[in-house]
Protein backbone atom coordinates (compact mmCIF):
# COMPACT_ATOMS: atom_id res chain seq x y z
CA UNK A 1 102.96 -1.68 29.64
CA UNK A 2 100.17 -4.55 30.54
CA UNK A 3 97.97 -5.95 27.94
CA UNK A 4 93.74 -5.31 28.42
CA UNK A 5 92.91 -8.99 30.17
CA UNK A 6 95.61 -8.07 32.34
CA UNK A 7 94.17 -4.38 33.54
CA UNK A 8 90.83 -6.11 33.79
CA UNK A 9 91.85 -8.88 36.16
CA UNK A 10 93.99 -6.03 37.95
CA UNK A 11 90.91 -3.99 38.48
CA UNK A 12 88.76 -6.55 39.32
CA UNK A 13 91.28 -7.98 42.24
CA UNK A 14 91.00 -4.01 43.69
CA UNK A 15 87.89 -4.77 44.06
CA UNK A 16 88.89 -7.68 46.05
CA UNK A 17 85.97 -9.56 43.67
CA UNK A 18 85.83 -13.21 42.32
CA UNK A 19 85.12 -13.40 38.12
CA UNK A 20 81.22 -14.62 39.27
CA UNK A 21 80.85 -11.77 41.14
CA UNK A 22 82.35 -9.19 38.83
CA UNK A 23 80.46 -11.00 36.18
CA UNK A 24 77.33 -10.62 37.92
CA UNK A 25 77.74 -6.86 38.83
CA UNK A 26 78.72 -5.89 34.65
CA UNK A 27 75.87 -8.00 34.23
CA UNK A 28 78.26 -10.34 31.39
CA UNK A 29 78.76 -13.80 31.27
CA UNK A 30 81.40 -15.35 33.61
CA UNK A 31 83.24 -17.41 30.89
CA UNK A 32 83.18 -14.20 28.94
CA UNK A 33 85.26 -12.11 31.44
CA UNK A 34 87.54 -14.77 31.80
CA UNK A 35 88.26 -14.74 28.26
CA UNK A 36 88.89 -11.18 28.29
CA UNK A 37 91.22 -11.84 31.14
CA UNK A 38 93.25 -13.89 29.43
CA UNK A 39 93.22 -12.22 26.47
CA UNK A 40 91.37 -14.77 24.08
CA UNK A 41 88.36 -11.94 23.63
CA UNK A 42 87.97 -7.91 23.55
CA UNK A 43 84.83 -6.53 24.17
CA UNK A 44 82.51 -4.60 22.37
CA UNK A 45 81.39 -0.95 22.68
CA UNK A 46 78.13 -2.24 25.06
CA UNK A 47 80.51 -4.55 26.75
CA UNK A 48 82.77 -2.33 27.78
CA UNK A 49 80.62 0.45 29.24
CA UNK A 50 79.45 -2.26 31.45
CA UNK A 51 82.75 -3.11 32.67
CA UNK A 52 83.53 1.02 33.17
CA UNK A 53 80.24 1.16 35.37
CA UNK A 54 81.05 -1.67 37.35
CA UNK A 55 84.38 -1.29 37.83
CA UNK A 56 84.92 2.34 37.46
CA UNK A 57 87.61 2.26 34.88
CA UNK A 58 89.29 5.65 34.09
CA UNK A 59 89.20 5.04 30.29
CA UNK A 60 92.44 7.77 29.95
CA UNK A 61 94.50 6.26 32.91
CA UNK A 62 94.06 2.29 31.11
CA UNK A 63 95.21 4.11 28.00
CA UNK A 64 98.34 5.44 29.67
CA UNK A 65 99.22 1.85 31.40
CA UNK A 66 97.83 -0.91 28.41
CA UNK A 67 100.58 -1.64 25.36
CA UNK A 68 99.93 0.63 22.16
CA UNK A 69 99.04 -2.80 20.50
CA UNK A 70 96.28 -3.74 23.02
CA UNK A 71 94.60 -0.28 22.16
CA UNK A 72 94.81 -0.67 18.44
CA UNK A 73 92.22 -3.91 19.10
CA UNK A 74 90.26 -1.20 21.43
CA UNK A 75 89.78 1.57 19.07
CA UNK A 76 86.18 0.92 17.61
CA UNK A 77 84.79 1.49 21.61
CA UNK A 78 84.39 5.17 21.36
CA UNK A 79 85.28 5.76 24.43
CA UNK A 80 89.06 4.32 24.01
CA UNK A 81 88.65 5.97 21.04
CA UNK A 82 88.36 9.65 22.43
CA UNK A 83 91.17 9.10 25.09
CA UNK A 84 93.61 7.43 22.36
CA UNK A 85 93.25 10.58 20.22
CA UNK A 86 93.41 12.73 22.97
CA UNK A 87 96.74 11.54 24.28
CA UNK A 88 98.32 11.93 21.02
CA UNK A 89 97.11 15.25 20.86
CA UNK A 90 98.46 16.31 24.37
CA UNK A 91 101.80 14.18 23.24
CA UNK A 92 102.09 15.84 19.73
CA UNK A 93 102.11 19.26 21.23
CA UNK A 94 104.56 18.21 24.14
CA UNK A 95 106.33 16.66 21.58
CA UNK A 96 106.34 20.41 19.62
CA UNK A 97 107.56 22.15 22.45
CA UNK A 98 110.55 20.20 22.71
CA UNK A 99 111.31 20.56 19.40
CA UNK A 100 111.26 23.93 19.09
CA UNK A 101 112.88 24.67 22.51
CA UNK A 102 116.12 22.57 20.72
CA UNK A 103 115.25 24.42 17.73
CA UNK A 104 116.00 27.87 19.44
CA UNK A 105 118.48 27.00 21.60
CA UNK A 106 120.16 25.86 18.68
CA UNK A 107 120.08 28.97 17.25
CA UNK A 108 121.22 30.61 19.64
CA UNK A 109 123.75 29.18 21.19
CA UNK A 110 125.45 28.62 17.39
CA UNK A 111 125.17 32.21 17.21
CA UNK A 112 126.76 33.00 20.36
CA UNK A 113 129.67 30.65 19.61
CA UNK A 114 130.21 32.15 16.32
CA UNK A 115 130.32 35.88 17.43
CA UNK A 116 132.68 34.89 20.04
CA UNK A 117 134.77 33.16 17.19
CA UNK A 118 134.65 35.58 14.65
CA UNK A 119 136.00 38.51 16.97
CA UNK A 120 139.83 38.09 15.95
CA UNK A 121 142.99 37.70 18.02
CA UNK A 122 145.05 39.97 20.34
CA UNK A 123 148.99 40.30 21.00
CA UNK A 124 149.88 41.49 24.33
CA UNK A 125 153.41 42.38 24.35
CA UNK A 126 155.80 41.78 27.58
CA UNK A 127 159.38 43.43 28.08
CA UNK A 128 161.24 41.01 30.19
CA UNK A 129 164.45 42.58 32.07
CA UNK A 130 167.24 40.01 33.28
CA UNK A 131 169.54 40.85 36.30
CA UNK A 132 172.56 38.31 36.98
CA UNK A 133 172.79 38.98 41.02
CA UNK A 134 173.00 41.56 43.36
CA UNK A 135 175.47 44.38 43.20
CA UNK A 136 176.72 44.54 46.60
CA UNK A 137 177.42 48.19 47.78
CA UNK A 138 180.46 49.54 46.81
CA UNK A 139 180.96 47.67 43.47
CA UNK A 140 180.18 49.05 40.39
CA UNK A 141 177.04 48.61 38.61
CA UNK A 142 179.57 46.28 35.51
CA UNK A 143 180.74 43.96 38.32
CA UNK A 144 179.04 40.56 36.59
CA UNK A 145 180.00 41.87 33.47
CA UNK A 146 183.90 41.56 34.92
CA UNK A 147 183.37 38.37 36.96
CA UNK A 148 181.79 36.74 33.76
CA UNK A 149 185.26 37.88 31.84
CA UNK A 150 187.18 36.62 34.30
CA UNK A 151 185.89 33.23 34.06
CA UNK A 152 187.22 32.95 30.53
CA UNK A 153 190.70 33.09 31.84
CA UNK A 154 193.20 31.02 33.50
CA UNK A 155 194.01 31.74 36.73
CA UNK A 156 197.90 32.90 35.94
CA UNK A 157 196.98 34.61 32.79
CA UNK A 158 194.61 36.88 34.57
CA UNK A 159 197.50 37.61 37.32
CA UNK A 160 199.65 38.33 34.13
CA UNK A 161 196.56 40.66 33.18
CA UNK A 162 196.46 42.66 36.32
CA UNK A 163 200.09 43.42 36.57
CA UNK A 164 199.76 44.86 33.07
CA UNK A 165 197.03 46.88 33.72
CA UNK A 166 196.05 47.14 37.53
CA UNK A 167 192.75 49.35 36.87
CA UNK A 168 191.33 46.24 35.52
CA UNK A 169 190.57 44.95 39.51
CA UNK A 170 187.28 46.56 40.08
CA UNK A 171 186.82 47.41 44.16
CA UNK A 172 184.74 45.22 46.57
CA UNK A 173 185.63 42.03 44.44
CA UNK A 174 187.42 39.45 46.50
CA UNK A 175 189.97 37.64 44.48
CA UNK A 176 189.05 34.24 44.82
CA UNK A 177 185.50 34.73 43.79
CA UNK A 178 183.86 33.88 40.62
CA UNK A 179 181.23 34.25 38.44
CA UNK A 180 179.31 31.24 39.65
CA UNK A 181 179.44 31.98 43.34
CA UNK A 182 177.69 35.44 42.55
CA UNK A 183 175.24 34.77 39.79
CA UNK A 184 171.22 34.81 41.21
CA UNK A 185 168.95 35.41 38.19
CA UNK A 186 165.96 37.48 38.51
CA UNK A 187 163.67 38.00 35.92
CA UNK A 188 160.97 40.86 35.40
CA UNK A 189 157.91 41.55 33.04
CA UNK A 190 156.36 44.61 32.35
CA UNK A 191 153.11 45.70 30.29
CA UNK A 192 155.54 48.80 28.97
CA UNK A 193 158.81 49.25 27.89
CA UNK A 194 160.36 51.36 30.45
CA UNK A 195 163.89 51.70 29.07
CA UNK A 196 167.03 49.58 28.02
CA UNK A 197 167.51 49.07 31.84
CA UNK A 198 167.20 50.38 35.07
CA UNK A 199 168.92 49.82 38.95
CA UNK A 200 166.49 48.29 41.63
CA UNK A 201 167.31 48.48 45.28
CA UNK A 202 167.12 45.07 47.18
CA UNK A 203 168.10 43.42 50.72
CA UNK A 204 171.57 43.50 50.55
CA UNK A 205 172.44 46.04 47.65
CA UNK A 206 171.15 46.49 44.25
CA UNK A 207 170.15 44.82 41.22
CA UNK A 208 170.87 45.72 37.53
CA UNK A 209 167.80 44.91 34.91
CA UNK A 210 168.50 45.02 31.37
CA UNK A 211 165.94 44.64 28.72
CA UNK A 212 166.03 41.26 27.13
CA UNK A 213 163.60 40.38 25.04
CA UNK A 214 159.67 41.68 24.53
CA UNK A 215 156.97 38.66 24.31
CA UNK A 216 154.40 38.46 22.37
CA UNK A 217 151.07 36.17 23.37
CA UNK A 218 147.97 36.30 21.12
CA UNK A 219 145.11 35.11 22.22
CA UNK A 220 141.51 35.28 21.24
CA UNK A 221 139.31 38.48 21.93
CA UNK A 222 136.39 36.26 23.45
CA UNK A 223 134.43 36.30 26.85
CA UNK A 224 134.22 32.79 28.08
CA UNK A 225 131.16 33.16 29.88
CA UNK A 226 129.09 33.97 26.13
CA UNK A 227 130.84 31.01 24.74
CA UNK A 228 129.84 29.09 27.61
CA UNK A 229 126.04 29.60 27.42
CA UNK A 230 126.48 28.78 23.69
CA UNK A 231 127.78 25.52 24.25
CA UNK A 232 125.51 25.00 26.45
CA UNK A 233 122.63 26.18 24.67
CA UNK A 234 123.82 23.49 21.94
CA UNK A 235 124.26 21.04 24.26
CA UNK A 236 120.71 21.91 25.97
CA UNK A 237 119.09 21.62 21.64
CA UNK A 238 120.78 18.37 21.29
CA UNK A 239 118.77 16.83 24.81
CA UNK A 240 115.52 18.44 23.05
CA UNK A 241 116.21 16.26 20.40
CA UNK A 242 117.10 13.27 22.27
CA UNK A 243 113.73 13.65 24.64
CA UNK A 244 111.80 14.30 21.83
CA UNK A 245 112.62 11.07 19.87
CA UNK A 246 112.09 8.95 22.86
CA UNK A 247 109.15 10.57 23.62
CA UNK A 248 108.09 9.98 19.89
């Protein structure tokens, strides 16, 4: 923002005009315009209407581009006067439709966010089923129950167990093999319980699933896209409020 000498002198160099001959055309003194120009004078009501007819001042535009401060010592010339108020009036109600613009989209975007909070929580269960490995055809459907057993037990107290009791070697199982060398995890989730467990064809034979557990996960009943254009409707009041006071 410029003070008044300053717009003067501005105006007059557009003109492309020396102070005697802008003096002479507003028909004022020369030593008075260069007072004004440097700010040691304002002029009067009379004086300025001479300097708007020979210069062609735009009364509202030097209100928008001289200091609030230079205006104040401009406000008895009517014409300043009228374009001062005027301003304020077009800035008050700019100024009003910011305010409520943050006003209601402060409203409703807290709204929004609150209905989408206030709707409550939702378990969705899981049933996951576990299989060890792959049953290769010709074994029985038990085998990495057996191969896990087997682990538990010395090599020589096994052999000791099979002599005893020679249904205990299930068929298909080589007798160096363990546990370890068989075991391939593979785990399942379904929406529904579909039993305590079930048999599963795959590449190379078939695959045992036993129920294991069911999971729960709760999580809110909310659509994302409301709460989104809540927060942002908050977001948006808060600006309102922001370009309102620095408008202000």
């Amino acid at each position: 923002m410029m003070k008044f000498g300053d717009y003067i002198k501005k105006e007059r160099e557009k003109h492309s005009w020396t102070q005697p001959e802008a003096a002479a055309k507003a028909d004022i003194e020369q030593s008075y315009l260069s007072k004004l120009e440097t700010g040691k004078s304002y002029p009067s009501e009379d004086m300025y209407a001479r300097l708007v007819g020979a210069y062609s001042i735009d009364t509202a535009h030097m209100c928008s581009v001289v200091s609030s401060a230079e205006l104040d010592k401009l406000r008895e010339i009517s014409l300043v006067r009228g374009a001062i108020l005027s301003r304020e009036k077009t800035e008050t109600s700019y100024l009003r439709s910011w305010l409520s613009a943050g006003l209601a989209m402060l409203m409703v975007g807290t709204g929004l966010v609150a209905y989408e909070y206030s709707q409550g929580y939702e378990t969705e269960v899981s049933y996951r089923y576990v299989s060890p490995g792959i049953v290769r055809d010709g074994e029985q459907m038990d085998i990495f129950s057996y191969l896990e057993r087997r682990e538990k037990y010395r090599k020589i107290e096994f052999n000791k167990l099979l002599k005893k009791n020679s249904s205990a070697m299930i068929s298909g199982v080589e007798p160096g093999e363990s546990y370890l060398d068989r075991v391939d995890y593979d785990v399942l989730l379904y929406k529904d319980n579909i039993g305590p467990s079930f048999a599963k064809k795959v590449s190379g034979g078939r695959r045992q699933y036993t129920l294991d557990d069911a999971v729960g996960k709760s999580h809110l009943l909310r659509n994302d896209f409301v709460l989104a254009l809540g927060i942002a409707l908050i977001m948006g009041a808060f600006g309102s409020a922001f370009i309102s006071r620095r408008w202000h």
